[in-house]
PDB file of N, CA and C in Angstrom:
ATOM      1  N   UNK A   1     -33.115   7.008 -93.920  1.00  0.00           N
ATOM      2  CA  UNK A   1     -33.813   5.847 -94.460  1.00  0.00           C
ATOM      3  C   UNK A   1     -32.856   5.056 -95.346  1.00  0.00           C
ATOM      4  N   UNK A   2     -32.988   3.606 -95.072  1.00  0.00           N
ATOM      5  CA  UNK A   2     -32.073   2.810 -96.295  1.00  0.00           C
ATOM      6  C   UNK A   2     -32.407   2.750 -97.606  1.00  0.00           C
ATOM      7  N   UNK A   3     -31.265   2.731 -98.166  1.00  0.00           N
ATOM      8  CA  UNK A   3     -30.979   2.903 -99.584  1.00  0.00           C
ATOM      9  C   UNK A   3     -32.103   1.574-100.574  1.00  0.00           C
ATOM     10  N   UNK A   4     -32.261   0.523 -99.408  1.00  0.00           N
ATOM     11  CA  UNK A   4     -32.606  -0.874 -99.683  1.00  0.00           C
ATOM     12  C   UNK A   4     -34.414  -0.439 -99.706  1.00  0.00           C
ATOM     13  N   UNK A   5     -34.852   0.626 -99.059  1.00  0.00           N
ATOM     14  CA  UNK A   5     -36.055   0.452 -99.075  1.00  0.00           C
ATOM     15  C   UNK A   5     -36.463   1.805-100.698  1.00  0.00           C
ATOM     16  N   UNK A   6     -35.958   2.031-100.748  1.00  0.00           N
ATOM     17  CA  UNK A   6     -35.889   3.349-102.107  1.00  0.00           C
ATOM     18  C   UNK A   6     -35.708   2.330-103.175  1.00  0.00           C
ATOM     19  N   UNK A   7     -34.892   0.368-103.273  1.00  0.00           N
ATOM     20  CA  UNK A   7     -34.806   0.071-104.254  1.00  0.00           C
ATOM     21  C   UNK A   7     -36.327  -0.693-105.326  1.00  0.00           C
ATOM     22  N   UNK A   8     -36.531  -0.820-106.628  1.00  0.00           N
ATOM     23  CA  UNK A   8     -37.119  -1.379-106.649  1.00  0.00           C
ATOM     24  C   UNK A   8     -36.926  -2.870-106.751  1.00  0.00           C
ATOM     25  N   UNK A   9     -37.883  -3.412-107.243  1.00  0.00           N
ATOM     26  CA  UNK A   9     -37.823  -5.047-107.132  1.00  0.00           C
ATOM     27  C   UNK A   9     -36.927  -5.558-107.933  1.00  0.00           C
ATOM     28  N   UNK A  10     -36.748  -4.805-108.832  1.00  0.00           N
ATOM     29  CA  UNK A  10     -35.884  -5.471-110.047  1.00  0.00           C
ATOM     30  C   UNK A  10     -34.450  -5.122-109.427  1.00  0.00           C
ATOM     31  N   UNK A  11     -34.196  -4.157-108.838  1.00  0.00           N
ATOM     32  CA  UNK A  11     -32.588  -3.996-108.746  1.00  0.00           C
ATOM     33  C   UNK A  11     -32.447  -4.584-106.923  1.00  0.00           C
ATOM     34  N   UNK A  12     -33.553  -5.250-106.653  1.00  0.00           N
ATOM     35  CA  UNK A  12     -33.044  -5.695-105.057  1.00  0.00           C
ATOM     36  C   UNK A  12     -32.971  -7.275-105.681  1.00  0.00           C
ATOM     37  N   UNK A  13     -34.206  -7.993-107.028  1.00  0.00           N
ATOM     38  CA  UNK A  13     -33.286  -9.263-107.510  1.00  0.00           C
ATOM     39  C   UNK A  13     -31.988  -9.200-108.481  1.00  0.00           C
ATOM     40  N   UNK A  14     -31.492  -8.188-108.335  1.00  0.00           N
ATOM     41  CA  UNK A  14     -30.417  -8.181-109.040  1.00  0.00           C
ATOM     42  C   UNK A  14     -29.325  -8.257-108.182  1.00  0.00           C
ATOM     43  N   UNK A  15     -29.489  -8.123-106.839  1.00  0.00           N
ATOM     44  CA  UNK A  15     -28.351  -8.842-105.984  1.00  0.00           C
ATOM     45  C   UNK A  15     -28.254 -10.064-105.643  1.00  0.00           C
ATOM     46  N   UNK A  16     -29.290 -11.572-105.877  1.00  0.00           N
ATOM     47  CA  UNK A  16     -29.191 -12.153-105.854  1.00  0.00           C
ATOM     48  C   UNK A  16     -28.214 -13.156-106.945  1.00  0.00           C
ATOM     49  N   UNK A  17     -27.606 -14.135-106.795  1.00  0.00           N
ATOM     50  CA  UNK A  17     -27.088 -14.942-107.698  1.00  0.00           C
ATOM     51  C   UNK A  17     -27.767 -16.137-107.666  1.00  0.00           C
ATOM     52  N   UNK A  18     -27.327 -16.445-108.639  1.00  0.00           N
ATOM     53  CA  UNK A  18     -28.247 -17.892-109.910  1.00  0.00           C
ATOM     54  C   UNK A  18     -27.131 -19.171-110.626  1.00  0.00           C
ATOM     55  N   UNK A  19     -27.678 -19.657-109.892  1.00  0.00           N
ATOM     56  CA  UNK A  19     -26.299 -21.123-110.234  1.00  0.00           C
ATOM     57  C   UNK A  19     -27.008 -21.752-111.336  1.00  0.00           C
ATOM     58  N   UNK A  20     -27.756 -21.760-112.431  1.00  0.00           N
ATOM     59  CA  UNK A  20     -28.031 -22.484-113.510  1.00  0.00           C
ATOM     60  C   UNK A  20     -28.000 -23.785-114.058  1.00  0.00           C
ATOM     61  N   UNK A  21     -28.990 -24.731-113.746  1.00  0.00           N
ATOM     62  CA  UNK A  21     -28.795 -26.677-113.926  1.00  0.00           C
ATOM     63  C   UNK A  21     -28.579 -26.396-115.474  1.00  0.00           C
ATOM     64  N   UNK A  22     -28.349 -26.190-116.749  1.00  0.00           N
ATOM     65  CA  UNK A  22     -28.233 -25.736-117.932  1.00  0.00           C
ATOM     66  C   UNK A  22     -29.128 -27.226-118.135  1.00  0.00           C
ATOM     67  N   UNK A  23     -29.929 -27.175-118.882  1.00  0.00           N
ATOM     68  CA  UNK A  23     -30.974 -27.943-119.765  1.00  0.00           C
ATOM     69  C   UNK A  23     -32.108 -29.215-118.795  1.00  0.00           C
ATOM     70  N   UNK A  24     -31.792 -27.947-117.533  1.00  0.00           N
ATOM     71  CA  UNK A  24     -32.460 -29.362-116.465  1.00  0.00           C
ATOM     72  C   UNK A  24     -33.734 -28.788-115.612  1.00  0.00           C
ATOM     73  N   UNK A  25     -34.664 -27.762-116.135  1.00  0.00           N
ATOM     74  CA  UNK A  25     -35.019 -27.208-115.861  1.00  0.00           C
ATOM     75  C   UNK A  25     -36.040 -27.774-114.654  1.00  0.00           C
ATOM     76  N   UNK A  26     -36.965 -27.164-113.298  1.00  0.00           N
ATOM     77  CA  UNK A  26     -37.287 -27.714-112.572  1.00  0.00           C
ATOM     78  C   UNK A  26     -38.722 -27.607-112.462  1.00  0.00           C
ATOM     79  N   UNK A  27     -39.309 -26.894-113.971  1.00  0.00           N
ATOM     80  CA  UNK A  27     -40.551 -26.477-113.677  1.00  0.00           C
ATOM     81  C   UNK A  27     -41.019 -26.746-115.333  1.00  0.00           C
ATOM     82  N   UNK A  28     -42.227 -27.290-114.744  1.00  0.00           N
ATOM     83  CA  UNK A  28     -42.855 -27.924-116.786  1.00  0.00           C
ATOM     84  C   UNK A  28     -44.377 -27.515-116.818  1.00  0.00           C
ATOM     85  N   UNK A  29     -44.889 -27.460-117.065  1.00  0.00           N
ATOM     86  CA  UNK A  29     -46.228 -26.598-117.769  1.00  0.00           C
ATOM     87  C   UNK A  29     -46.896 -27.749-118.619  1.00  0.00           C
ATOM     88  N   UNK A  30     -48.202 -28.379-118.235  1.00  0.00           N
ATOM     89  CA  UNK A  30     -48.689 -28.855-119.041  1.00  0.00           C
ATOM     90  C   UNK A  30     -49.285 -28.333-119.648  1.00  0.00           C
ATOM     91  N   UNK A  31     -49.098 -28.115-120.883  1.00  0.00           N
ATOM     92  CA  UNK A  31     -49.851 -26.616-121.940  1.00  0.00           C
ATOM     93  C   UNK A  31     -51.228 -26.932-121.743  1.00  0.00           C
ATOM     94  N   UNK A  32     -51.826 -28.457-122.659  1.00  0.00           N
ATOM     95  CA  UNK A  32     -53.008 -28.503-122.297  1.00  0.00           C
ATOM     96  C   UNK A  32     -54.031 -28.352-121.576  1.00  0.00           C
ATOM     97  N   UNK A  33     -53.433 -28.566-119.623  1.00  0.00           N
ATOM     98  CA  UNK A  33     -53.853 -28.489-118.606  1.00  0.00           C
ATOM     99  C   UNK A  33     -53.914 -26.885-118.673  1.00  0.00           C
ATOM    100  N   UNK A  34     -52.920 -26.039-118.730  1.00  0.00           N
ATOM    101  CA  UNK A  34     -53.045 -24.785-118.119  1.00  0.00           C
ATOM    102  C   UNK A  34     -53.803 -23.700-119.108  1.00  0.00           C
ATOM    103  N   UNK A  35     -53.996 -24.345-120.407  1.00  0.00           N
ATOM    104  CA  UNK A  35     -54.952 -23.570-121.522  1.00  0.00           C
ATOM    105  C   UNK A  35     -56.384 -23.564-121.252  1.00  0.00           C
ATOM    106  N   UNK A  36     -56.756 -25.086-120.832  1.00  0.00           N
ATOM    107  CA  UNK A  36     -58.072 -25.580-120.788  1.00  0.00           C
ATOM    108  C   UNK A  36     -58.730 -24.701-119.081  1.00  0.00           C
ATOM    109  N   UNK A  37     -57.189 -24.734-118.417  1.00  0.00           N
ATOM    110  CA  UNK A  37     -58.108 -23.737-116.981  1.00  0.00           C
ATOM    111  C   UNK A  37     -57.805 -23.080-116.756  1.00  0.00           C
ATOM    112  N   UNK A  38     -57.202 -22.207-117.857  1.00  0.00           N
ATOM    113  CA  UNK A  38     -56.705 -19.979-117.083  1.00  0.00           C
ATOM    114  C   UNK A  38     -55.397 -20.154-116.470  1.00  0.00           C
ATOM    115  N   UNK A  39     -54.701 -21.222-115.690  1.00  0.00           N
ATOM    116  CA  UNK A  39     -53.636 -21.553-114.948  1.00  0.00           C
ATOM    117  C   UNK A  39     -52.678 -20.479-115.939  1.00  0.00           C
ATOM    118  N   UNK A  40     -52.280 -20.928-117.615  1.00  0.00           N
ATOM    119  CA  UNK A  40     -51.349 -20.202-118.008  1.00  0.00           C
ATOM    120  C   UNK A  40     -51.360 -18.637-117.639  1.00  0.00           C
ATOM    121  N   UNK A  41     -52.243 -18.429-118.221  1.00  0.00           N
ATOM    122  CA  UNK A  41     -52.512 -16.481-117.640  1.00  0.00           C
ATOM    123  C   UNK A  41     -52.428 -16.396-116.404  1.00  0.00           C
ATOM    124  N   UNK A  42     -52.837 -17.109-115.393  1.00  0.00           N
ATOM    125  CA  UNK A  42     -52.562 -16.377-114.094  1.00  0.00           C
ATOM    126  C   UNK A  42     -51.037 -16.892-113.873  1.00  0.00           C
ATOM    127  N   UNK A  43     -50.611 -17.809-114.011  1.00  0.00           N
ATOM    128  CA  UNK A  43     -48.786 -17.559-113.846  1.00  0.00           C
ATOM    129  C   UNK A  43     -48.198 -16.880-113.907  1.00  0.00           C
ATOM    130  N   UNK A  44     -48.088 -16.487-116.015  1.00  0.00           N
ATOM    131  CA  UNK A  44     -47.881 -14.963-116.386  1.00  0.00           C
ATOM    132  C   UNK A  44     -48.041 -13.674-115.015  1.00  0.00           C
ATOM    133  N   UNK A  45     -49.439 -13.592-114.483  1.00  0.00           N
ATOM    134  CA  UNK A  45     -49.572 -12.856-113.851  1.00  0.00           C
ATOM    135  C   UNK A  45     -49.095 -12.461-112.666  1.00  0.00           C
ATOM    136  N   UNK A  46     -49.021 -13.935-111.769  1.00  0.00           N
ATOM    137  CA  UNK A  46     -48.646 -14.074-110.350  1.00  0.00           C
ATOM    138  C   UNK A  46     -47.508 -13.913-109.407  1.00  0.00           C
ATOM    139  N   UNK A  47     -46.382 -14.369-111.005  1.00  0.00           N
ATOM    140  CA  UNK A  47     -45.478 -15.182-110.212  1.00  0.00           C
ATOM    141  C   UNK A  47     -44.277 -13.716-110.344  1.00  0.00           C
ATOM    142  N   UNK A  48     -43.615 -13.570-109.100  1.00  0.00           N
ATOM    143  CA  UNK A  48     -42.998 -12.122-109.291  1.00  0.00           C
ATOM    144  C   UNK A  48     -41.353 -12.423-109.749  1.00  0.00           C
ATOM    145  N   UNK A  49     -41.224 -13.085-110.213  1.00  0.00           N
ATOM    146  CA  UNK A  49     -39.886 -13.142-110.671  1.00  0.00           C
ATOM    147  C   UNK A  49     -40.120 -13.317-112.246  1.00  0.00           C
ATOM    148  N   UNK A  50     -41.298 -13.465-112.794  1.00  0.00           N
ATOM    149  CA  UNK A  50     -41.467 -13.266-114.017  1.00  0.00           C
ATOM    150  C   UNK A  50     -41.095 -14.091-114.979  1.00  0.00           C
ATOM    151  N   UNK A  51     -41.424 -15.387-113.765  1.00  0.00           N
ATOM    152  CA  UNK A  51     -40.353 -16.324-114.883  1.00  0.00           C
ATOM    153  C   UNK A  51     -41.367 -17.177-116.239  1.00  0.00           C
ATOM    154  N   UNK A  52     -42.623 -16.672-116.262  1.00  0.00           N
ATOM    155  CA  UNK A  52     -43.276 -17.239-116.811  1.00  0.00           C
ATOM    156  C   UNK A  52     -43.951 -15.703-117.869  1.00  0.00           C
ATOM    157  N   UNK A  53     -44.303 -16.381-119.132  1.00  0.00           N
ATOM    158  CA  UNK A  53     -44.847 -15.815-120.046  1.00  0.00           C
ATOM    159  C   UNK A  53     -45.661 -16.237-121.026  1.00  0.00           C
ATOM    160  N   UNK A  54     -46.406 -15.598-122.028  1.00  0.00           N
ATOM    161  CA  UNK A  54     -47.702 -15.820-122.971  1.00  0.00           C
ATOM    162  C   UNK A  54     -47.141 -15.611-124.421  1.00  0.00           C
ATOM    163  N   UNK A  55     -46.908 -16.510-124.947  1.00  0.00           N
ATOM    164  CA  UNK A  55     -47.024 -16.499-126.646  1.00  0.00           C
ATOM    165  C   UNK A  55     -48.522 -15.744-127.212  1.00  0.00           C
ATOM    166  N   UNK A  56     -48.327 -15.857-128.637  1.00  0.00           N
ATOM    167  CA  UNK A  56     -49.423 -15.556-128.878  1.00  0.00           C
ATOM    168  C   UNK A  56     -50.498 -16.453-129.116  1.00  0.00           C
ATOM    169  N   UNK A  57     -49.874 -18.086-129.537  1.00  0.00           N
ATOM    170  CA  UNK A  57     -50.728 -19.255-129.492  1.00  0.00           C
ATOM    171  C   UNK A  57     -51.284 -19.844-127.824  1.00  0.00           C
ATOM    172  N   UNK A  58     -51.080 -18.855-127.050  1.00  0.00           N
ATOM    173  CA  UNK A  58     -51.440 -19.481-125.677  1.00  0.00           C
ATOM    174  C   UNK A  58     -50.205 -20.383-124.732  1.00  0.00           C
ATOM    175  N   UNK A  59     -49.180 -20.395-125.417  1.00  0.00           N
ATOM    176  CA  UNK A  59     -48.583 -21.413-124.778  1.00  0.00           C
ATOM    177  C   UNK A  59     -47.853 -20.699-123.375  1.00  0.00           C
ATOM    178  N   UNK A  60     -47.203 -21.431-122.822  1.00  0.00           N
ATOM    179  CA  UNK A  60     -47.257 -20.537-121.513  1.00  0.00           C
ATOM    180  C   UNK A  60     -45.190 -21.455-121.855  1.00  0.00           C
ATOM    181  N   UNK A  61     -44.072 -20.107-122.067  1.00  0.00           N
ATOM    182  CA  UNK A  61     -42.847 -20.386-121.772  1.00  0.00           C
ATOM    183  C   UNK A  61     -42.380 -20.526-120.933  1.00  0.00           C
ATOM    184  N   UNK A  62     -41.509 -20.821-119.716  1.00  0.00           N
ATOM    185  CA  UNK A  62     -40.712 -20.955-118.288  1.00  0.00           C
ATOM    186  C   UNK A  62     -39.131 -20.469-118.534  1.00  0.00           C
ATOM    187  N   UNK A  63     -38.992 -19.402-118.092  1.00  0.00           N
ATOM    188  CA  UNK A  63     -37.313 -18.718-117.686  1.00  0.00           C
ATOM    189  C   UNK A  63     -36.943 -19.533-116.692  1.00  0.00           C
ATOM    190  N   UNK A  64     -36.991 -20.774-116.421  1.00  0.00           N
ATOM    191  CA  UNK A  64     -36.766 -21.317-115.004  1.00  0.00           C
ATOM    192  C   UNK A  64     -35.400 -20.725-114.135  1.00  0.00           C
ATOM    193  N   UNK A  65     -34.556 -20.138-115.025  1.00  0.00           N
ATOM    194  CA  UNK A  65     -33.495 -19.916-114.373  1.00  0.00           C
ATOM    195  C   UNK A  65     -33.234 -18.411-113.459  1.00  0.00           C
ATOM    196  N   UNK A  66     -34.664 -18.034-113.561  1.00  0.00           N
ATOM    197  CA  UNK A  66     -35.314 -16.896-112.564  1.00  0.00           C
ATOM    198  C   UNK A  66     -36.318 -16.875-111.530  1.00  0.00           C
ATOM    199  N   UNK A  67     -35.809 -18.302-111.392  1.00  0.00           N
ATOM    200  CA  UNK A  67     -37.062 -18.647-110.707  1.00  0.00           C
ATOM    201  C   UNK A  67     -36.664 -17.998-108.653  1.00  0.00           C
ATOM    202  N   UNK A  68     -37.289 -17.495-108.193  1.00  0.00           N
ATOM    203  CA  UNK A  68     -37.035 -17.476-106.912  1.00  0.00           C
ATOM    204  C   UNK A  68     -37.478 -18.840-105.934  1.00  0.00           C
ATOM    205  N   UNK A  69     -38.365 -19.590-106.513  1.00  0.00           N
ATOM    206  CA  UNK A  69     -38.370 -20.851-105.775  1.00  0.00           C
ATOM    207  C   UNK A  69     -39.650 -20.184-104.334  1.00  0.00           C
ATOM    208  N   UNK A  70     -39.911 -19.642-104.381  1.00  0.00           N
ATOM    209  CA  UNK A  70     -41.004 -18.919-104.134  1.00  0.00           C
ATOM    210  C   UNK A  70     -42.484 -20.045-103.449  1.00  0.00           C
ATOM    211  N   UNK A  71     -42.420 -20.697-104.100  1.00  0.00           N
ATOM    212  CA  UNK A  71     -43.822 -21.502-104.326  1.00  0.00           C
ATOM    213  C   UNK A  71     -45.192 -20.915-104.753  1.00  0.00           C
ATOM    214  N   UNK A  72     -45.089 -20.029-105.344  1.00  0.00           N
ATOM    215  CA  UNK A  72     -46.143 -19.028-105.536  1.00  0.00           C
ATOM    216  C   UNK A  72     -47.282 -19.643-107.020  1.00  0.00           C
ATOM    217  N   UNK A  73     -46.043 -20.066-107.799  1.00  0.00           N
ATOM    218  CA  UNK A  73     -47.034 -20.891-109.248  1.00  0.00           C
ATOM    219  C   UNK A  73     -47.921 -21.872-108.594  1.00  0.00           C
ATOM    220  N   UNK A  74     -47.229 -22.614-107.542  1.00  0.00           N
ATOM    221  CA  UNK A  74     -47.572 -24.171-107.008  1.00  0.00           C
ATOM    222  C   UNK A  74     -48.734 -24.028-106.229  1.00  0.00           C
ATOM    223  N   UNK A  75     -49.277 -22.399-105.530  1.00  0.00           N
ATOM    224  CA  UNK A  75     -50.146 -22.107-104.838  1.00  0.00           C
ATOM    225  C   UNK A  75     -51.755 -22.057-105.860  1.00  0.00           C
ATOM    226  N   UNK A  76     -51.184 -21.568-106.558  1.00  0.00           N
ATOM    227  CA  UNK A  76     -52.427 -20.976-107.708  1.00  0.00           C
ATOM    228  C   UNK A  76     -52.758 -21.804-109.080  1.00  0.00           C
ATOM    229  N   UNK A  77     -52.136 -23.117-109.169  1.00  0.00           N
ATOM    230  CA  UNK A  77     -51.752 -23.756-110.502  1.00  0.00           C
ATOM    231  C   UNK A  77     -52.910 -25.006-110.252  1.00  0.00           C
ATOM    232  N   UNK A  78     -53.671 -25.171-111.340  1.00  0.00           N
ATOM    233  CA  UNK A  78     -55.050 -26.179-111.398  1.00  0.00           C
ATOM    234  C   UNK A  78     -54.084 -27.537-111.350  1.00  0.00           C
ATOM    235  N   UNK A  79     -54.704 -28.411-110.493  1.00  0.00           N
ATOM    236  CA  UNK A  79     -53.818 -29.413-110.471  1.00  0.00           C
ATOM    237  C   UNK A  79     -53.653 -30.297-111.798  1.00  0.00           C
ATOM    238  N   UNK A  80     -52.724 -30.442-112.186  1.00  0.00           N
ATOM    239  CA  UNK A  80     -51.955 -31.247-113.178  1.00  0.00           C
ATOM    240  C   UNK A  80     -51.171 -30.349-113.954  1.00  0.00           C
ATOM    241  N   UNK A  81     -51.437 -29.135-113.703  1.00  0.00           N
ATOM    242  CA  UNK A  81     -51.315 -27.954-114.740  1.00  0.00           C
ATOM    243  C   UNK A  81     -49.502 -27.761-114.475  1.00  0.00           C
ATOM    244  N   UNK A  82     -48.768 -28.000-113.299  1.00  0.00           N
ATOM    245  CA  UNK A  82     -47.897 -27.697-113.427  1.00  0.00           C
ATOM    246  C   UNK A  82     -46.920 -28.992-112.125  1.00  0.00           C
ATOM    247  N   UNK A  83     -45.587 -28.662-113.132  1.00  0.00           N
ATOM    248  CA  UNK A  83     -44.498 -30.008-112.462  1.00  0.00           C
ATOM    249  C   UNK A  83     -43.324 -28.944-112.013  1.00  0.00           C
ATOM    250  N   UNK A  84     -43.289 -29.452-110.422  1.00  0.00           N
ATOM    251  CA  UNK A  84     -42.296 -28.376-109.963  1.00  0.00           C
ATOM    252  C   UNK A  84     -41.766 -28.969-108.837  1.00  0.00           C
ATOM    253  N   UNK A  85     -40.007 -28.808-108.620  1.00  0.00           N
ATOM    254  CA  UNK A  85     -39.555 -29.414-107.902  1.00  0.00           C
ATOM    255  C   UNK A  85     -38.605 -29.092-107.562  1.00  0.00           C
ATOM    256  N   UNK A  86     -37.363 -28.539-106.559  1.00  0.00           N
ATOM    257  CA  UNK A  86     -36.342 -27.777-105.984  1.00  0.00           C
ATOM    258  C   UNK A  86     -35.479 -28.173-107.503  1.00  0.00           C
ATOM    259  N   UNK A  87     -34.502 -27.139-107.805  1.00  0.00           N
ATOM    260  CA  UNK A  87     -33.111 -27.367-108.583  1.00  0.00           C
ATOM    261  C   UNK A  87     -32.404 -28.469-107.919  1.00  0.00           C
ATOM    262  N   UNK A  88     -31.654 -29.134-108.976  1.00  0.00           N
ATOM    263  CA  UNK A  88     -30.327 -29.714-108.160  1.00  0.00           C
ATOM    264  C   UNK A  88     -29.574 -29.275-107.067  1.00  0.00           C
ATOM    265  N   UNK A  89     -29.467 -30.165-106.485  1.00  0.00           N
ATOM    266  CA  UNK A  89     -28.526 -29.653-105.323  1.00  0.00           C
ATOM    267  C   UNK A  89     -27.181 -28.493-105.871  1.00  0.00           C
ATOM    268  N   UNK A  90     -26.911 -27.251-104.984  1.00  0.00           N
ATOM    269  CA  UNK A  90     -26.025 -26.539-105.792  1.00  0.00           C
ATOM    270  C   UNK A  90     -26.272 -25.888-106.567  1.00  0.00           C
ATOM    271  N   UNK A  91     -28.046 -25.817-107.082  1.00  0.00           N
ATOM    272  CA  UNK A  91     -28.105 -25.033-108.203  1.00  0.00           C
ATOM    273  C   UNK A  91     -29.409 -23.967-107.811  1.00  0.00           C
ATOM    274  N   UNK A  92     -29.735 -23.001-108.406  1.00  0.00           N
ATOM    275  CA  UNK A  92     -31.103 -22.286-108.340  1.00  0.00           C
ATOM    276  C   UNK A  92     -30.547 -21.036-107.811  1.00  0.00           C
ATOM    277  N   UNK A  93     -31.406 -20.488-106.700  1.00  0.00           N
ATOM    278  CA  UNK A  93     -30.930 -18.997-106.623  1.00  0.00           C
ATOM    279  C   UNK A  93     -30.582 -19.298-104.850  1.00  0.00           C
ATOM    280  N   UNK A  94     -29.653 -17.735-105.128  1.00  0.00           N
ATOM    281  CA  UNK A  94     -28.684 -17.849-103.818  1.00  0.00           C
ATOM    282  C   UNK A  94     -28.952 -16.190-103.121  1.00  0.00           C
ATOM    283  N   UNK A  95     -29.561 -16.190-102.343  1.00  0.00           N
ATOM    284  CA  UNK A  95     -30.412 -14.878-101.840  1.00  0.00           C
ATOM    285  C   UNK A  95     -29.660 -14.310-101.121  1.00  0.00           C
ATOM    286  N   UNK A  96     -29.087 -13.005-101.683  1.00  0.00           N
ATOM    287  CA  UNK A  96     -27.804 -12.166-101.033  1.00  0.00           C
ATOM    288  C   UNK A  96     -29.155 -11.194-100.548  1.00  0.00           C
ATOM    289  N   UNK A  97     -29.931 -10.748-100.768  1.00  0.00           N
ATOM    290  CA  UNK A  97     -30.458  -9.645 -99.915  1.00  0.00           C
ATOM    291  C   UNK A  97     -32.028  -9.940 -99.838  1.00  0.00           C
ATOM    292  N   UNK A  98     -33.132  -9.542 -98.837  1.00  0.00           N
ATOM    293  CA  UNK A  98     -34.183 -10.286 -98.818  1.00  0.00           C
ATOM    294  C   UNK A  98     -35.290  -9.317 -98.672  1.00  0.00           C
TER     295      UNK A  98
END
Protein backbone atom coordinates (compact mmCIF):
# COMPACT_ATOMS: atom_id res chain seq x y z
CA UNK A 1 0.00 0.00 0.00
CA UNK A 2 1.27 3.68 -0.69
CA UNK A 3 2.93 5.62 1.65
CA UNK A 4 0.49 8.58 0.16
CA UNK A 5 -2.59 6.84 1.38
CA UNK A 6 -1.19 6.29 5.30
CA UNK A 7 -0.55 10.29 4.91
CA UNK A 8 -2.67 12.64 6.69
CA UNK A 9 -4.13 15.82 5.29
CA UNK A 10 -1.85 18.04 6.81
CA UNK A 11 1.41 16.39 5.63
CA UNK A 12 -0.10 15.57 1.93
CA UNK A 13 -0.74 19.86 2.01
CA UNK A 14 2.53 20.14 2.99
CA UNK A 15 3.79 19.08 -0.38
CA UNK A 16 2.17 21.59 -2.03
CA UNK A 17 3.85 25.11 -2.68
CA UNK A 18 2.44 28.68 -2.19
CA UNK A 19 3.58 31.65 -4.24
CA UNK A 20 2.20 34.51 -1.89
CA UNK A 21 0.54 38.06 -3.61
CA UNK A 22 2.03 39.69 -0.09
CA UNK A 23 -0.78 42.29 0.95
CA UNK A 24 -3.13 41.38 -2.00
CA UNK A 25 -5.17 39.05 -0.58
CA UNK A 26 -8.05 37.33 -2.81
CA UNK A 27 -10.67 36.68 -0.33
CA UNK A 28 -12.65 39.46 2.01
CA UNK A 29 -15.37 38.65 4.46
CA UNK A 30 -18.02 40.99 4.96
CA UNK A 31 -18.07 40.77 8.79
CA UNK A 32 -21.47 42.22 8.96
CA UNK A 33 -22.94 39.97 6.29
CA UNK A 34 -21.37 36.77 7.67
CA UNK A 35 -22.28 37.61 11.57
CA UNK A 36 -25.87 38.52 10.79
CA UNK A 37 -26.16 34.80 8.79
CA UNK A 38 -23.90 31.96 10.50
CA UNK A 39 -21.74 32.26 7.08
CA UNK A 40 -18.68 33.17 9.57
CA UNK A 41 -18.97 29.84 11.63
CA UNK A 42 -19.63 27.68 8.89
CA UNK A 43 -16.36 28.84 6.98
CA UNK A 44 -14.41 28.31 10.13
CA UNK A 45 -15.98 24.97 9.75
CA UNK A 46 -16.03 24.00 6.05
CA UNK A 47 -13.29 25.10 4.44
CA UNK A 48 -10.37 22.32 4.65
CA UNK A 49 -7.39 24.23 4.30
CA UNK A 50 -8.32 26.14 7.34
CA UNK A 51 -7.83 29.21 6.05
CA UNK A 52 -10.49 30.81 7.92
CA UNK A 53 -11.06 31.41 11.70
CA UNK A 54 -13.25 32.86 14.83
CA UNK A 55 -12.10 35.62 17.17
CA UNK A 56 -13.76 35.94 20.14
CA UNK A 57 -15.78 39.16 19.00
CA UNK A 58 -17.20 37.05 16.06
CA UNK A 59 -15.10 38.35 13.49
CA UNK A 60 -14.22 35.85 11.00
CA UNK A 61 -9.93 36.29 10.02
CA UNK A 62 -8.66 34.91 6.35
CA UNK A 63 -5.00 33.06 6.11
CA UNK A 64 -5.58 33.64 2.42
CA UNK A 65 -2.24 32.44 1.74
CA UNK A 66 -3.58 28.78 2.47
CA UNK A 67 -6.01 28.95 0.55
CA UNK A 68 -6.39 25.79 -1.83
CA UNK A 69 -8.68 27.73 -4.17
CA UNK A 70 -11.02 24.97 -3.67
CA UNK A 71 -14.30 26.91 -4.11
CA UNK A 72 -15.70 25.41 -1.15
CA UNK A 73 -16.32 29.00 1.04
CA UNK A 74 -18.02 30.29 -2.35
CA UNK A 75 -20.38 27.12 -2.22
CA UNK A 76 -21.76 27.68 1.32
CA UNK A 77 -21.28 31.61 1.83
CA UNK A 78 -24.84 33.79 2.17
CA UNK A 79 -24.61 35.97 -0.66
CA UNK A 80 -22.78 39.20 -0.04
CA UNK A 81 -21.10 37.52 2.79
CA UNK A 82 -18.01 36.85 0.91
CA UNK A 83 -15.50 38.46 -2.07
CA UNK A 84 -13.46 35.89 -3.80
CA UNK A 85 -11.47 35.77 -6.77
CA UNK A 86 -8.36 33.62 -8.33
CA UNK A 87 -4.71 35.10 -6.97
CA UNK A 88 -2.69 37.00 -9.37
CA UNK A 89 -1.47 35.46 -12.10
CA UNK A 90 1.74 33.45 -10.76
CA UNK A 91 0.56 33.46 -7.44
CA UNK A 92 -1.62 31.05 -4.99
CA UNK A 93 -0.98 27.41 -4.62
CA UNK A 94 0.92 25.05 -6.87
CA UNK A 95 -0.37 21.34 -6.33
CA UNK A 96 2.62 18.92 -6.25
CA UNK A 97 0.49 15.99 -5.01
CA UNK A 98 -3.42 15.53 -5.16
Amino acid sequence: MSDFVNESVTQRLAGNHYEIDEGNSHIEVNQEIAKATGTGKLLVRICPAQVYSEREDGTIDVEYAACLECGTCLAVAAPGALTWHYPSSGTGIVFREG
